[in-house]
C-alpha atoms as a PDB file:
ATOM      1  CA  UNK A   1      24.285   5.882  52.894  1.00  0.00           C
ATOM      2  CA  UNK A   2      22.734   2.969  53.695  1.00  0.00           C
ATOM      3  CA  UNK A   3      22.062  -0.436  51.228  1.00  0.00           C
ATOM      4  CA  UNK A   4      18.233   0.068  51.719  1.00  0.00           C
ATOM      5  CA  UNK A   5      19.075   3.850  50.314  1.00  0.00           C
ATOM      6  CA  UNK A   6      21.304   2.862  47.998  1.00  0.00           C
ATOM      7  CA  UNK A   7      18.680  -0.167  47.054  1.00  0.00           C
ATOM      8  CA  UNK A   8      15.714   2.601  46.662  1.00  0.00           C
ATOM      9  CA  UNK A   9      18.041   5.005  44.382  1.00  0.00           C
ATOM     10  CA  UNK A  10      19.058   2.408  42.180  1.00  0.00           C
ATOM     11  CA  UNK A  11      15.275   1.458  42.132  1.00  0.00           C
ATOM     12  CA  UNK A  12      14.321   4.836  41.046  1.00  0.00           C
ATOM     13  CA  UNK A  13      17.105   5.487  38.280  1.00  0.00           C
ATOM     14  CA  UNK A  14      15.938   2.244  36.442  1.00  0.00           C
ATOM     15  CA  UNK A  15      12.275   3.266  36.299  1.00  0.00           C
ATOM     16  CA  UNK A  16      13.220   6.591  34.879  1.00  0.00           C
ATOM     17  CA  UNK A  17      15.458   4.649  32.815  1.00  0.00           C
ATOM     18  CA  UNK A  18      12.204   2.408  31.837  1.00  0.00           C
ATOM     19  CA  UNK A  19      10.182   4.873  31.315  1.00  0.00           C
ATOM     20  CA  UNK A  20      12.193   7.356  28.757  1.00  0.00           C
ATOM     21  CA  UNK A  21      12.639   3.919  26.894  1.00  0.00           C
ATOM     22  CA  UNK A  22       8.691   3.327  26.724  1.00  0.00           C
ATOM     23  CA  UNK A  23       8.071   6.901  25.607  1.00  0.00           C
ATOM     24  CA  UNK A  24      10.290   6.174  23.145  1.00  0.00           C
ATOM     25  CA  UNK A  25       8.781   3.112  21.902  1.00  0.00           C
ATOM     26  CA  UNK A  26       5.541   5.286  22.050  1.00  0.00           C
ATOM     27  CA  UNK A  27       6.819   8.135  19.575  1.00  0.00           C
ATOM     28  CA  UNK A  28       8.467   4.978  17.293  1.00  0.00           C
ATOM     29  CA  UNK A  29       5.064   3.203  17.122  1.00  0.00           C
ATOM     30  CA  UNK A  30       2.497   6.438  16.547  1.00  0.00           C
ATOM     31  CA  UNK A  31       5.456   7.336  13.786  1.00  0.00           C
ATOM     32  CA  UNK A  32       4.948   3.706  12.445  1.00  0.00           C
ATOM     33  CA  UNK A  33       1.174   3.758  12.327  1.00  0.00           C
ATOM     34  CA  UNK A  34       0.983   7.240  10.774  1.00  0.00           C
ATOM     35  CA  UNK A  35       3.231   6.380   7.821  1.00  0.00           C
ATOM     36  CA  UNK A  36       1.058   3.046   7.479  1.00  0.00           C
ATOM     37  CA  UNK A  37      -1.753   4.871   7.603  1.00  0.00           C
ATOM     38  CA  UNK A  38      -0.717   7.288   5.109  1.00  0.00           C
ATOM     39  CA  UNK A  39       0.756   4.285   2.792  1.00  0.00           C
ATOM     40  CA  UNK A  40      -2.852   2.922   2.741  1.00  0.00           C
ATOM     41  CA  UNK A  41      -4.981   5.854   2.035  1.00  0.00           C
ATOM     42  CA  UNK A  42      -1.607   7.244  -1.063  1.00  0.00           C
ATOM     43  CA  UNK A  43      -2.126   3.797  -2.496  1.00  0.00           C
ATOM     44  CA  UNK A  44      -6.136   3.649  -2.555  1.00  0.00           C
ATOM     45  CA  UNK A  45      -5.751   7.627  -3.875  1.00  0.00           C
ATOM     46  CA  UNK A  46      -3.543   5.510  -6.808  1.00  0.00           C
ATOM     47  CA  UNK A  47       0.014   7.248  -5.802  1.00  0.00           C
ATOM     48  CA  UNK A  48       2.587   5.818  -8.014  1.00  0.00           C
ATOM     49  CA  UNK A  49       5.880   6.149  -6.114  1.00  0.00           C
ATOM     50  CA  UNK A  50       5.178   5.271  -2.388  1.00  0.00           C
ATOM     51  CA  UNK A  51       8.574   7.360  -2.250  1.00  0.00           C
ATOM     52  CA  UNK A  52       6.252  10.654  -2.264  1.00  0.00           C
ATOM     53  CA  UNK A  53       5.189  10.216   1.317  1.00  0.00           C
ATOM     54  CA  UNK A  54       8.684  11.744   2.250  1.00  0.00           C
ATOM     55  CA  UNK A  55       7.194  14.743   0.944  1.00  0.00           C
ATOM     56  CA  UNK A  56       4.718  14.695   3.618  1.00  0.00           C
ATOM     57  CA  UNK A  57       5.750  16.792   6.858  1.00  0.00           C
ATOM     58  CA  UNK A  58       4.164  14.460   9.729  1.00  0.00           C
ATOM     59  CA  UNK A  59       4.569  16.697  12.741  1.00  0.00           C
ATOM     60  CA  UNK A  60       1.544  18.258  12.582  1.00  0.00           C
ATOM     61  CA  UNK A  61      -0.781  14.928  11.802  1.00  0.00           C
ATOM     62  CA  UNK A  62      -1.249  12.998  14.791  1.00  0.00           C
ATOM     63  CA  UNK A  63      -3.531  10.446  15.525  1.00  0.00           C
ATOM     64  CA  UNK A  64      -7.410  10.157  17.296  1.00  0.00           C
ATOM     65  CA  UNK A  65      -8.233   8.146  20.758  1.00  0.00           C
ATOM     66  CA  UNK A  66      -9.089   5.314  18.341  1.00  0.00           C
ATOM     67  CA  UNK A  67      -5.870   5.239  17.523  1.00  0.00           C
ATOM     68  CA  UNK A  68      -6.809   6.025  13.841  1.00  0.00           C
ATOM     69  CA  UNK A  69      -5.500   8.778  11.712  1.00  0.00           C
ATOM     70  CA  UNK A  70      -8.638  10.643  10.934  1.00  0.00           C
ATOM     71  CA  UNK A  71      -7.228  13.852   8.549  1.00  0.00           C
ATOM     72  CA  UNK A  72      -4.850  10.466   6.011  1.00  0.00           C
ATOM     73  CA  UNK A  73      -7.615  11.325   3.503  1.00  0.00           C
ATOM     74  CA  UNK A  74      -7.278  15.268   3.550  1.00  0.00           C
ATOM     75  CA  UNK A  75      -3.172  15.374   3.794  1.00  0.00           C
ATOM     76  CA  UNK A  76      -3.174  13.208   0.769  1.00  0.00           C
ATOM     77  CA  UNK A  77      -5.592  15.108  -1.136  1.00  0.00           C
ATOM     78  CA  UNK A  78      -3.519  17.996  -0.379  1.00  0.00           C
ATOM     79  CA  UNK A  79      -0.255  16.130  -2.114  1.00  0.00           C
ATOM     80  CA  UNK A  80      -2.326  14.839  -4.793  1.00  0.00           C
ATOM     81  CA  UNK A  81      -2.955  18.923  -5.569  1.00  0.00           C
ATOM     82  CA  UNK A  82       0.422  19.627  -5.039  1.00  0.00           C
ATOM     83  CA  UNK A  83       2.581  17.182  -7.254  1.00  0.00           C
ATOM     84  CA  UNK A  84      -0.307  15.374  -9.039  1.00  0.00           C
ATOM     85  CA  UNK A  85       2.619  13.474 -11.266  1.00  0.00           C
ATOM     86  CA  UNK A  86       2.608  11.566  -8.046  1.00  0.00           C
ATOM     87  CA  UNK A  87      -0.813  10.481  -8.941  1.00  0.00           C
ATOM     88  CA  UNK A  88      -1.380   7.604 -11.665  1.00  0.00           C
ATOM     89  CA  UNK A  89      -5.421   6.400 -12.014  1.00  0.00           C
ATOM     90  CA  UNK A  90      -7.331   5.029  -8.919  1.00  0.00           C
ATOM     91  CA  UNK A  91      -6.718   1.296  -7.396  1.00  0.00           C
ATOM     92  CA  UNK A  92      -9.130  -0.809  -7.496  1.00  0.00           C
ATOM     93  CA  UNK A  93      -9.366  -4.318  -6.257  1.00  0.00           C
ATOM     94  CA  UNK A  94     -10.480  -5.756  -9.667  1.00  0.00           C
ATOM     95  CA  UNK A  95      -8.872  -5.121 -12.758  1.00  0.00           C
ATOM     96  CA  UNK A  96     -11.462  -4.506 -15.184  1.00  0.00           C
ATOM     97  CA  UNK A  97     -15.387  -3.777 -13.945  1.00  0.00           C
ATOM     98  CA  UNK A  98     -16.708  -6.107 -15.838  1.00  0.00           C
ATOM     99  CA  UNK A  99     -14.474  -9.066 -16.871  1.00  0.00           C
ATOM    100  CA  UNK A 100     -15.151 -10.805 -19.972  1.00  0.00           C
ATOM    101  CA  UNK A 101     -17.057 -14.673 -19.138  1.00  0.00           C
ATOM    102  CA  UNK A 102     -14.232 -17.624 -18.935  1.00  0.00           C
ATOM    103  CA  UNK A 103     -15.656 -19.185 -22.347  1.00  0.00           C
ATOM    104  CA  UNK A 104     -13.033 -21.559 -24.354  1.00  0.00           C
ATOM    105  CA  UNK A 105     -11.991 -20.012 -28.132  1.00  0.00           C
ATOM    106  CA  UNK A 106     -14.397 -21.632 -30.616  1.00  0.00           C
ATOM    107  CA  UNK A 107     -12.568 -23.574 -32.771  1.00  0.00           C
ATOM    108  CA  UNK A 108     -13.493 -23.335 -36.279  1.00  0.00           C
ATOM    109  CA  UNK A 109     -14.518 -26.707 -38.942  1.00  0.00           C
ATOM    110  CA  UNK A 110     -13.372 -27.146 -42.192  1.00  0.00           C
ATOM    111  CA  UNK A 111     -16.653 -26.984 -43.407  1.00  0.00           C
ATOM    112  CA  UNK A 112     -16.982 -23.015 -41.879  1.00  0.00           C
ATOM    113  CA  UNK A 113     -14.076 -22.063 -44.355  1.00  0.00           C
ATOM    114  CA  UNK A 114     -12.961 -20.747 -47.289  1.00  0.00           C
ATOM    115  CA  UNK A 115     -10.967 -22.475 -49.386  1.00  0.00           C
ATOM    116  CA  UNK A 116      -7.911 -19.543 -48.802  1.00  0.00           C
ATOM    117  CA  UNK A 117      -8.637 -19.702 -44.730  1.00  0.00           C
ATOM    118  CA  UNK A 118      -8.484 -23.647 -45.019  1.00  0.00           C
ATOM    119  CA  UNK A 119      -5.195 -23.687 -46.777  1.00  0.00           C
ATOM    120  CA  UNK A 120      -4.035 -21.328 -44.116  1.00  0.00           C
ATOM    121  CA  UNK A 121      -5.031 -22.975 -41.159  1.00  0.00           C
ATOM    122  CA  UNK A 122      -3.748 -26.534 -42.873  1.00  0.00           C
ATOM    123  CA  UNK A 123      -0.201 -25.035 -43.307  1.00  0.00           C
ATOM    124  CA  UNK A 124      -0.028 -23.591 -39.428  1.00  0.00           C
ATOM    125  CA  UNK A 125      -1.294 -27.284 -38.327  1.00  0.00           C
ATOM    126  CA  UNK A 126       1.569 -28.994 -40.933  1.00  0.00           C
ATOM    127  CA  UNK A 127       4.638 -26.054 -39.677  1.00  0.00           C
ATOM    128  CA  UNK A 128       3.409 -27.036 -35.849  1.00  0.00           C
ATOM    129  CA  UNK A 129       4.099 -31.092 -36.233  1.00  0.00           C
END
């Protein structure tokens, strides 16, 4: 055998090599995306325990030309009827729909108390010096 042979063999060995290793960087990032994918659509649907996406069997969800997972919405629906005690209430961006106006606490005169509420608020001002 000669070293041009032996050259072209070795040649061809580390593409195959190369390309197993890229088809398995392939299968390692799809797997990646469709758990992120499914992370984002379990926490909009308000899951609880991210842990519950181990419930999920992922070989049969795979993933559109865009590169998208089309069916996240439908396989978490489906877990959501399965083991709702997965499920707390729906996330929201905001905490409350409509929150109360920033306004400073209105601070009360003398003259706007009884004598009992005035002796009150005299001792809490006396205990806080």
């Amino acid at each position: 055998m000669s070293d041009e042979q032996k050259e072209t063999e070795n040649w061809q060995v580390r593409a195959e090599l190369a390309e197993a290793a890229l088809s398995r960087l392939q299968v390692d990032i799809e797997t990646k995306l469709i758990r992120a994918e499914l992370k984002a659509e379990a926490v909009k649907a308000g899951m609880v325990d991210l842990d519950g996406l181990k419930l999920i069997d992922t070989s049969e969800v795979r993933l559109n030309d865009a590169g998208e997972l089309a069916e996240a919405g439908v396989v978490i629906t489906r877990l959501k009827k399965a083991k709702p005690w997965l499920f707390g209430g729906a996330a929201s961006s905001s905490a409350a729909a409509n929150p109360p106006r920033p306004e400073p606490p209105r601070i009360r005169n003398a003259n706007e108390m009884n004598r009992e509420e005035w002796l009150q608020a005299r001792a809490a001002l006396l205990r806080r010096r």
